[in-house]
C-alpha atoms as a PDB file:
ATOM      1  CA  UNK A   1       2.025   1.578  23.397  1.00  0.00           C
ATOM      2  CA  UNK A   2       1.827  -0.201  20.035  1.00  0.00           C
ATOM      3  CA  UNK A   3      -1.343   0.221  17.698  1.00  0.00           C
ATOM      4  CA  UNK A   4      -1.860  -2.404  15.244  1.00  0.00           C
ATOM      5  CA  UNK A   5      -4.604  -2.250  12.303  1.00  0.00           C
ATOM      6  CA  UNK A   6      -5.287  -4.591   9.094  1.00  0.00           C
ATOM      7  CA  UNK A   7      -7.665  -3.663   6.503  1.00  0.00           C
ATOM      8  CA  UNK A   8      -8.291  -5.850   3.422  1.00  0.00           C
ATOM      9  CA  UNK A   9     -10.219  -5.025   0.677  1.00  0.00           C
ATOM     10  CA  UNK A  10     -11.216  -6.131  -3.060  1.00  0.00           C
ATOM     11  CA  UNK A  11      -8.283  -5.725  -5.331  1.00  0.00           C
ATOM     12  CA  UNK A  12     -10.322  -2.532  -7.713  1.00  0.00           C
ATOM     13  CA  UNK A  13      -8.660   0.908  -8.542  1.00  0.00           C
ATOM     14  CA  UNK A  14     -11.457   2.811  -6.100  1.00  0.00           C
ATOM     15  CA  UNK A  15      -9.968   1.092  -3.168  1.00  0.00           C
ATOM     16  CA  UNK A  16      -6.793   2.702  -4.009  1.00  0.00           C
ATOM     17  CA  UNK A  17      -8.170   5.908  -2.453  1.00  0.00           C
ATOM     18  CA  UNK A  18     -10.083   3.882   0.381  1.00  0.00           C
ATOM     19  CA  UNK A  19      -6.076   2.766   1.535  1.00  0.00           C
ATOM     20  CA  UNK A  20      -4.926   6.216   1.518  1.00  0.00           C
ATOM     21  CA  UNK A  21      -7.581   7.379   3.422  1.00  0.00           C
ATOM     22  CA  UNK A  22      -7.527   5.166   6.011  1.00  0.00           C
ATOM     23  CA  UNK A  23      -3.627   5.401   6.045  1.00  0.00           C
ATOM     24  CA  UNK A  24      -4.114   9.156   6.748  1.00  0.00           C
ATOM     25  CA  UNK A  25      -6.546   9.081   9.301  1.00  0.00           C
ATOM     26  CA  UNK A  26      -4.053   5.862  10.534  1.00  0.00           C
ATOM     27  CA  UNK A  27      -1.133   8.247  11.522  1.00  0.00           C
ATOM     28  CA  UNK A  28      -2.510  11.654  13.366  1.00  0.00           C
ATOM     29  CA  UNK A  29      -1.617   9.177  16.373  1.00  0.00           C
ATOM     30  CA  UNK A  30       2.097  10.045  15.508  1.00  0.00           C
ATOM     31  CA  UNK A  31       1.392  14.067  14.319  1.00  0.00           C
ATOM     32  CA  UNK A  32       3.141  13.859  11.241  1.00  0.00           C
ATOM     33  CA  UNK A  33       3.864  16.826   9.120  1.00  0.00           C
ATOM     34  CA  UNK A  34       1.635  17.847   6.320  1.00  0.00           C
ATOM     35  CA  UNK A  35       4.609  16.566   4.144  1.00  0.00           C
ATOM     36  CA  UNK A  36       5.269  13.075   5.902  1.00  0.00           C
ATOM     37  CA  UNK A  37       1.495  12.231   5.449  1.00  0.00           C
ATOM     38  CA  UNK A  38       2.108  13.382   1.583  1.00  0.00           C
ATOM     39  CA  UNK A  39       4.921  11.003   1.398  1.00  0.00           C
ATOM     40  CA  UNK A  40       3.596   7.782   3.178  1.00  0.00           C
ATOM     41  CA  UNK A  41      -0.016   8.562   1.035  1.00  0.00           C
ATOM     42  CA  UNK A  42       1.978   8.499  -1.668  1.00  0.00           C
ATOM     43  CA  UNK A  43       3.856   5.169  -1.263  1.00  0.00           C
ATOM     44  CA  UNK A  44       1.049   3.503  -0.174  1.00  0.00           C
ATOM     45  CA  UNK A  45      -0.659   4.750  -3.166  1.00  0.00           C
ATOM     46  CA  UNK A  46       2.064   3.256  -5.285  1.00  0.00           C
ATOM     47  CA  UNK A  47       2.149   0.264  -3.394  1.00  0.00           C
ATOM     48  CA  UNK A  48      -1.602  -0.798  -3.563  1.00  0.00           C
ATOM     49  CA  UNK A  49      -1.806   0.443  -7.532  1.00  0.00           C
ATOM     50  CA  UNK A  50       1.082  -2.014  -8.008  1.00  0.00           C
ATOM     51  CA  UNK A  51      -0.807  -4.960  -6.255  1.00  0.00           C
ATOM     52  CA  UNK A  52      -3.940  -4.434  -8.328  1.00  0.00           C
ATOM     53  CA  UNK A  53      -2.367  -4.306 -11.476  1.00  0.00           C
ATOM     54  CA  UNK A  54       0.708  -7.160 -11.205  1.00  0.00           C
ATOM     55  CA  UNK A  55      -0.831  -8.888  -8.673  1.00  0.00           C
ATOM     56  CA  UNK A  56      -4.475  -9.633 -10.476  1.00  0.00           C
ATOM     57  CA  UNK A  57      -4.473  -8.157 -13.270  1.00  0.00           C
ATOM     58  CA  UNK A  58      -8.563  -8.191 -15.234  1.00  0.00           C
ATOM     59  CA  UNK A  59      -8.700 -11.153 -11.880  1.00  0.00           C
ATOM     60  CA  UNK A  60     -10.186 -10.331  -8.386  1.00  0.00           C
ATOM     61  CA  UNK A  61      -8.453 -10.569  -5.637  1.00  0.00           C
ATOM     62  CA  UNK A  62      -7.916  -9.228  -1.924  1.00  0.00           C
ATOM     63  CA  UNK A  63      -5.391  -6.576  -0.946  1.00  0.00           C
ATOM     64  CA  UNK A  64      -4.237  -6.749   2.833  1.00  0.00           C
ATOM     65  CA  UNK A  65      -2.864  -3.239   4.347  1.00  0.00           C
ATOM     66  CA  UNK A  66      -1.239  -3.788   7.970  1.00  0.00           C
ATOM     67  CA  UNK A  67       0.136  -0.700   9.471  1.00  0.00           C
ATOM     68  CA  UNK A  68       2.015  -0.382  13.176  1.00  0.00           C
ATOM     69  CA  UNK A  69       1.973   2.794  14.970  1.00  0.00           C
ATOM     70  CA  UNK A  70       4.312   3.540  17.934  1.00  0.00           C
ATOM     71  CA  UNK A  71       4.017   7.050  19.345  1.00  0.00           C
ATOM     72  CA  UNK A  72       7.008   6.157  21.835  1.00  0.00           C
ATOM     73  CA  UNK A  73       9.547   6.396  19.268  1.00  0.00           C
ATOM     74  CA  UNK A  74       7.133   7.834  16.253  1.00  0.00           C
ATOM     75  CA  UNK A  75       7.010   5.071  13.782  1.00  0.00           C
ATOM     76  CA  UNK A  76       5.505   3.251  11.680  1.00  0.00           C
ATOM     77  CA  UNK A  77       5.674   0.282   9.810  1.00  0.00           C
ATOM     78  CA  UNK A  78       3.666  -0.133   6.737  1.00  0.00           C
ATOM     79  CA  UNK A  79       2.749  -3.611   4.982  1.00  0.00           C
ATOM     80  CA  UNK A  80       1.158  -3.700   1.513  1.00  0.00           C
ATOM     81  CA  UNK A  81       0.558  -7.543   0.719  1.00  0.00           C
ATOM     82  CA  UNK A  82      -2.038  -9.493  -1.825  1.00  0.00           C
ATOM     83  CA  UNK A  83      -1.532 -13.163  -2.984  1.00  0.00           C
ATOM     84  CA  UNK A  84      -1.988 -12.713  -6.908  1.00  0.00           C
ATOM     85  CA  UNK A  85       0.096 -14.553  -9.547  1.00  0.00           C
ATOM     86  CA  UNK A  86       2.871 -11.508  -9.795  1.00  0.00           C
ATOM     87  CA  UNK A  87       5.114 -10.324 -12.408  1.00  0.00           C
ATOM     88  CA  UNK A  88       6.164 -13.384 -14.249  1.00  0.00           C
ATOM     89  CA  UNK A  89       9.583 -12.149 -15.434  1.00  0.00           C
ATOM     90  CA  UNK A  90      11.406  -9.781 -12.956  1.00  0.00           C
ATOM     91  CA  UNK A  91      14.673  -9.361 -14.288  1.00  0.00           C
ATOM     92  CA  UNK A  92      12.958  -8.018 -17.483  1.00  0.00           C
ATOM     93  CA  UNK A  93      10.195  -5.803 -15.534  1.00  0.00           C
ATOM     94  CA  UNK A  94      13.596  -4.071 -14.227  1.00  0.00           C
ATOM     95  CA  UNK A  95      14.752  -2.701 -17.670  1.00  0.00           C
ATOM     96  CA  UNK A  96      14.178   0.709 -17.979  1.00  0.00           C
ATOM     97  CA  UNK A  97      10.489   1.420 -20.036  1.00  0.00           C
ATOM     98  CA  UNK A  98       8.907  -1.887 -19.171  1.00  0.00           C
ATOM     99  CA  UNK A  99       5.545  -2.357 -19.536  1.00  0.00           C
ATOM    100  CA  UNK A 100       3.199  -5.368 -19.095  1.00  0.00           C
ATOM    101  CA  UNK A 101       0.964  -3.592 -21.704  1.00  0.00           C
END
């Protein structure tokens, strides 16, 4: 059986820790290693850093996490999502040493 759950939470650096966390505590339903819950704590780490800072900016904003469980087959299916203005130029935030700084 499928478990679903959606957190979504003020677009600030502390809830960066607040998503991994819950992300953690998320997956024991699938008994990952030690080393798959470093990974996916990781990404999601990543992911929500990279929607505070490109998708807001100095702004506020909400940050929407939606993770899928299925012990069946042992996945899961993480969504990072927030509805700030982006990165205005992609093409150019792909060269190598780009910064928005």
């Amino acid at each position: 059986m499928k478990n679903e759950m959606t957190l979504a939470f003020d677009s600030i650096s502390e809830n960066e820790a607040f998503a991994r966390v819950a992300v953690s505590a998320f997956i024991t339903q699938l008994n990952p290693t030690l080393e798959e819950v470093a990974d996916i704590r990781t990404a999601v780490s990543e992911a929500v850093t990279n929607a505070i800072i490109h998708g807001y900016g100095e702004a506020a904003g909400k940050i929407f996490l939606d993770l899928t469980a299925d012990p069946a087959d042992k996945t899961l299916i993480v969504s990072v999502t927030d509805t700030g203005m982006g990165i205005p130029d992609v093409k150019k935030a792909m060269e190598p040493l780009y910064t928005t700084d």
